[in-house]
Protein backbone atom coordinates (compact mmCIF):
# COMPACT_ATOMS: atom_id res chain seq x y z
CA UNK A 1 0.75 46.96 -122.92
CA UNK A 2 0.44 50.52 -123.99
CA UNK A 3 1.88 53.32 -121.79
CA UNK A 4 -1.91 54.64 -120.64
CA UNK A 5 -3.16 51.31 -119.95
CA UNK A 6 0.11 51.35 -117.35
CA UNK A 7 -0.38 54.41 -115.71
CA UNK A 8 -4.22 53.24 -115.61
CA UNK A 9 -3.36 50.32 -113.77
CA UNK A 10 -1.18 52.41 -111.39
CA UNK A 11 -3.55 54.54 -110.31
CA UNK A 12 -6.70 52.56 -110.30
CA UNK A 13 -6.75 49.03 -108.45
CA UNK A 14 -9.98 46.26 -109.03
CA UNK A 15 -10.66 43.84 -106.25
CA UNK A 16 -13.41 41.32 -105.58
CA UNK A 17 -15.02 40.75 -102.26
CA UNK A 18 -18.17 38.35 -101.25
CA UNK A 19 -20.45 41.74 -101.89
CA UNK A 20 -18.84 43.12 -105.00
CA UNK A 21 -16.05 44.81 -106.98
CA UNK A 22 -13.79 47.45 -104.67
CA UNK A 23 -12.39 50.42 -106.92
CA UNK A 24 -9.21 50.93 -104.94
CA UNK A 25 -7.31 54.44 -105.96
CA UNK A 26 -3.55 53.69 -105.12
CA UNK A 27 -2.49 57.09 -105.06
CA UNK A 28 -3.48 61.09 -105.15
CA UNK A 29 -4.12 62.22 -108.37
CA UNK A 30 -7.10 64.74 -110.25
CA UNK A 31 -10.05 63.92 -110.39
CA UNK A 32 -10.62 63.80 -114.11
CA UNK A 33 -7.21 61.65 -114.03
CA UNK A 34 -9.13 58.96 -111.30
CA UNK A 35 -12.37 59.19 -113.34
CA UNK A 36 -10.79 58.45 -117.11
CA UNK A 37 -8.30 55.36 -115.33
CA UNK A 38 -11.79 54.01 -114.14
CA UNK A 39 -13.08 54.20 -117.64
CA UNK A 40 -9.77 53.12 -119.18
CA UNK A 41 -9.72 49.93 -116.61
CA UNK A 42 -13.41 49.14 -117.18
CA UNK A 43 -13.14 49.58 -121.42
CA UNK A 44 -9.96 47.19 -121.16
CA UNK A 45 -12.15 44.71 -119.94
CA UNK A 46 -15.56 45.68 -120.74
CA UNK A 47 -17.02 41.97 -121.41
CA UNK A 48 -15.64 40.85 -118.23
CA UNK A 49 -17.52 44.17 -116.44
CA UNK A 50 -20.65 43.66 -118.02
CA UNK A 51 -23.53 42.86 -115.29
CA UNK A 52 -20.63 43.73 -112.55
CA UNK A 53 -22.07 45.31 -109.00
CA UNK A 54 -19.38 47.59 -107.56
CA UNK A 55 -19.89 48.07 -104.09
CA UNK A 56 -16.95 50.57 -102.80
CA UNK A 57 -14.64 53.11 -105.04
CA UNK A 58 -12.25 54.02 -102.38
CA UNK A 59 -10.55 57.20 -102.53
CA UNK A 60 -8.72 59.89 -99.82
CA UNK A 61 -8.67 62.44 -102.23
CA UNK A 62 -12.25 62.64 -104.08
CA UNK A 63 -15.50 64.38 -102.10
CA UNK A 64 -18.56 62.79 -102.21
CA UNK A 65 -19.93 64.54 -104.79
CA UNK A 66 -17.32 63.63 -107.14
CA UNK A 67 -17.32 60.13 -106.32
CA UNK A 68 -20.96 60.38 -106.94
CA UNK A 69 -20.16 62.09 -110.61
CA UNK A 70 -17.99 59.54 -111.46
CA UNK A 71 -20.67 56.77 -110.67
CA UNK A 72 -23.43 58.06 -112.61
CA UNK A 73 -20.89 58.84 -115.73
CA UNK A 74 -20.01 54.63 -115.06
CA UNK A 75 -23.28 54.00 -115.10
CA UNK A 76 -24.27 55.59 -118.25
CA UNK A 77 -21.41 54.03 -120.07
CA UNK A 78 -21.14 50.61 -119.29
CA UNK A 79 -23.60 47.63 -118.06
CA UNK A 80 -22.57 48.01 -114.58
CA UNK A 81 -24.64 48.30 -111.20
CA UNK A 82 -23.30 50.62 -107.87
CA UNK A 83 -24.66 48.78 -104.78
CA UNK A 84 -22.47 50.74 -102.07
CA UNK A 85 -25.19 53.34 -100.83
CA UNK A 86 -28.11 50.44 -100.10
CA UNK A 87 -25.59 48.18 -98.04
CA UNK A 88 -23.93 51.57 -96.31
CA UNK A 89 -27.12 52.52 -95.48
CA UNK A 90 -28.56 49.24 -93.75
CA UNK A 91 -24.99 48.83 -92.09
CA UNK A 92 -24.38 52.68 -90.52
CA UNK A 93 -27.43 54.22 -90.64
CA UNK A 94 -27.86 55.16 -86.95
CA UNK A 95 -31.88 55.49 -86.00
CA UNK A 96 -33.30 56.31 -82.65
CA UNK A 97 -36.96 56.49 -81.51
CA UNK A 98 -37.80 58.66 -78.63
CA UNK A 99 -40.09 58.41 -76.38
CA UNK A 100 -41.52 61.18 -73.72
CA UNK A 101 -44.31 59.95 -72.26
CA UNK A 102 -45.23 55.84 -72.19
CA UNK A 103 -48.67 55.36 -70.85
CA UNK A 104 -50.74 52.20 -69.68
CA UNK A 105 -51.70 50.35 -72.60
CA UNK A 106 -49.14 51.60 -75.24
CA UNK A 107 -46.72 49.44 -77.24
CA UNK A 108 -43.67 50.96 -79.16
CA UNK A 109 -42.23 49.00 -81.82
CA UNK A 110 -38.74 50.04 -83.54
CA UNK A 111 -36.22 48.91 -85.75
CA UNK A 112 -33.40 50.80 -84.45
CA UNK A 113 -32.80 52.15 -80.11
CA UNK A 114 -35.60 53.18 -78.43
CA UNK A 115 -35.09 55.86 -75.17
CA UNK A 116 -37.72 56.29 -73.51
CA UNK A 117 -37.48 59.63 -71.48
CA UNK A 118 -39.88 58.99 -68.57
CA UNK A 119 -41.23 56.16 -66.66
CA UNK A 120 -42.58 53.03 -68.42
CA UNK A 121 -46.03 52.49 -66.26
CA UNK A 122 -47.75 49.06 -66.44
CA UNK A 123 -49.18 47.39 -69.42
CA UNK A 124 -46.76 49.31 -71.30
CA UNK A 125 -44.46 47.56 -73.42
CA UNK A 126 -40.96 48.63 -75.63
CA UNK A 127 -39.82 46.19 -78.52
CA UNK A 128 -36.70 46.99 -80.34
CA UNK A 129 -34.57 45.71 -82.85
CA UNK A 130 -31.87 47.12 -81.44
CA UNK A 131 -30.92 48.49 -78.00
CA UNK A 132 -33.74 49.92 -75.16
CA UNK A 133 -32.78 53.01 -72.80
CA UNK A 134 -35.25 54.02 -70.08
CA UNK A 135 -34.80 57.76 -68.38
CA UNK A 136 -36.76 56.46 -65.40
CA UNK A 137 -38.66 53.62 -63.98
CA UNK A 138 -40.23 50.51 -65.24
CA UNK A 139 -42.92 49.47 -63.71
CA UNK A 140 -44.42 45.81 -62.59
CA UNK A 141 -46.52 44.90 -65.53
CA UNK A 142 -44.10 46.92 -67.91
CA UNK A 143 -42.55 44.80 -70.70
CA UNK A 144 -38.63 45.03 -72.84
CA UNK A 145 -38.41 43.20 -75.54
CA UNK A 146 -34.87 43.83 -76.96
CA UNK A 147 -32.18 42.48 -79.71
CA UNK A 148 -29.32 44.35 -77.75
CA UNK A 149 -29.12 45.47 -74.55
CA UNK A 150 -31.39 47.31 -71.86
CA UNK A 151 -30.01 50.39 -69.84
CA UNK A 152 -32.44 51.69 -67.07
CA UNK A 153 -31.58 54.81 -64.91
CA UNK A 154 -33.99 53.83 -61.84
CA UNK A 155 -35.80 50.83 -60.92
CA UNK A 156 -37.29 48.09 -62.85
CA UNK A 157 -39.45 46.21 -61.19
CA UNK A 158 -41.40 44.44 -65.04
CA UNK A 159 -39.98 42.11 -67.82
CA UNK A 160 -37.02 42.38 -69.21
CA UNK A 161 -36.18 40.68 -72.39
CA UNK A 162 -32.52 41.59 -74.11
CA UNK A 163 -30.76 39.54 -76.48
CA UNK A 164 -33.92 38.86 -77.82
CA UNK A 165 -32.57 37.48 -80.84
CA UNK A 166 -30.54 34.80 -79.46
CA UNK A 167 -27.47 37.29 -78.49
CA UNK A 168 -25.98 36.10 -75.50
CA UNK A 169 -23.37 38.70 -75.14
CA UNK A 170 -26.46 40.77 -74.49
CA UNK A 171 -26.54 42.54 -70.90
CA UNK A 172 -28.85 44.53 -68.98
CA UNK A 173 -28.16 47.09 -66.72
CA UNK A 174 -30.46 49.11 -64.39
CA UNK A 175 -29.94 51.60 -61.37
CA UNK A 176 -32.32 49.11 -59.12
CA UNK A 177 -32.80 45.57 -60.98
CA UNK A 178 -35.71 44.13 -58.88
CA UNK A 179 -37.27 42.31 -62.17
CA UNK A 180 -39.99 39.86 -61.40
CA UNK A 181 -38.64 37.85 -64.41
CA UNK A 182 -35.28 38.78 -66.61
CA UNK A 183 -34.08 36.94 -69.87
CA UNK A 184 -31.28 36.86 -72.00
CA UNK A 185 -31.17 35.35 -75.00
CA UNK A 186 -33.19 31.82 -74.25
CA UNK A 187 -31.72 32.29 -70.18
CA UNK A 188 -34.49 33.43 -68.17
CA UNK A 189 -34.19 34.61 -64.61
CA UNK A 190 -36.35 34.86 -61.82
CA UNK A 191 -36.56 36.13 -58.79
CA UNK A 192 -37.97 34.55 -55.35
CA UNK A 193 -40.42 35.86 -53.57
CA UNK A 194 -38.72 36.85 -50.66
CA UNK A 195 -36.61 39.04 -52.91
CA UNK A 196 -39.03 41.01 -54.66
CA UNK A 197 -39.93 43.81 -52.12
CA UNK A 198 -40.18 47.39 -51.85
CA UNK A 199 -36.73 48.88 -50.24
CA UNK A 200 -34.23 46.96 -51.28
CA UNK A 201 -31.05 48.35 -50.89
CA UNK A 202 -30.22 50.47 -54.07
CA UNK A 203 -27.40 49.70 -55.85
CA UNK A 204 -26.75 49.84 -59.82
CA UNK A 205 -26.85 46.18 -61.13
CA UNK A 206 -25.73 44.35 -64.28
CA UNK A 207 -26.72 41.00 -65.65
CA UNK A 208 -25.17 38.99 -68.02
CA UNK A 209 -25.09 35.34 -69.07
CA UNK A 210 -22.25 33.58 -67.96
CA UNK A 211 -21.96 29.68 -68.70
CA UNK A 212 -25.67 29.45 -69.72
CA UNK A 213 -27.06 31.12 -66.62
CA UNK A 214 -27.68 34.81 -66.36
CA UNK A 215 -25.83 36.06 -63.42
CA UNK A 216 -26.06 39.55 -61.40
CA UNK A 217 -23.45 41.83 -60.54
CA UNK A 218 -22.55 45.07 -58.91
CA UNK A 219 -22.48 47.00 -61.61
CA UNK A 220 -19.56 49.20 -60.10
CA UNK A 221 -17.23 46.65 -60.18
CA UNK A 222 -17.58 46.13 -64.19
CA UNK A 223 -16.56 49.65 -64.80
């Protein structure tokens, strides 16, 4: 083993995972010293990298930028794909919809939270891929359709649908929860007719499942 192909391996550190290769940098060091012991490692070896994805190149002492030079000079060298940015992207991109004004008739459809800032009125309806905040009201005849969880600040008086997906650990919470019908998951809820009626003491509410049935709780005991 020559002496550069040592320090290479010092410096620069190759592991596989289920998604790809992880370029692990063991220690501080230039960045022209990182980027020629990636080279080094990868022209060691360079029939074993061809067709390789690399999804991380891990590194406290490299900006962006330069990590970013150092993958396009890999890429132009050797037969080797980055897939990093896609997967980082679809795992912490952060998207929010919101919403001022939901009128009768209208139907919002998102793939990340929704918030809607105002009252949902009836025949409106939110469905979310991820998690549903409403500013005010919901309505009877107002739908939720959520994959995570539901948060209302006042009343809701419509359908409420989180865990849409099949997540049980899915929860709702409202100011006034005084649904006509509630479901979690594949648990569905619903309330009696002697409950469902205007004045109702007001009290902020949670509702979880809890052995297969969705059960309701003052929410100020939970916090």
């Amino acid at each position: 083993m020559s002496f550069k192909e040592f320090n290479t391996r010092e410096l620069v550190e190759f592991k596989g995972s289920k998604r790809g290769i992880i370029v692990n940098i063991k220690k501080e060091a230039s960045f022209e010293e990182i980027k020629q012991s990636i080279i080094n490692r990868l022209e060691s070896s360079v029939g074993f990298f061809n067709g390789a994805k690399i999804c991380e190149i891990n590194c406290d002492c490299l900006s962006d930028i330069q990590i970013l030079e150092i993958k396009e000079h890999i890429s132009s060298r050797f037969d080797v794909e980055f897939i990093d940015d896609e997967y980082k992207k679809e795992k912490y991109e952060f998207k929010t919809k919101y919403v001022n004004n939901l009128r009768s008739g209208e139907n919002i459809e998102f793939d990340g939270d929704v918030v809607v800032m105002n009252d949902m009125k009836s025949g409106s309806q939110v469905s979310s891929k991820s998690n549903v905040v409403v500013m005010g009201n919901v309505d009877p005849g107002a739908r939720i359709v959520a994959n995570g969880n539901v948060i209302i600040m006042g009343s809701v008086k419509g359908f409420v649908h989180a865990g849409s997906d099949g997540n049980e650990s899915a929860y709702v919470v409202a100011n006034h929860l005084d649904a006509r019908i509630l479901q979690i998951a594949n648990n569905i809820a619903e309330a009696p007719e002697d409950e469902f009626f205007e004045g109702k003491t007001i009290n902020p509410e949670i509702a979880f499942v809890s052995d297969g049935t969705i059960v309701i709780e003052n929410y100020s005991n939970k916090v």
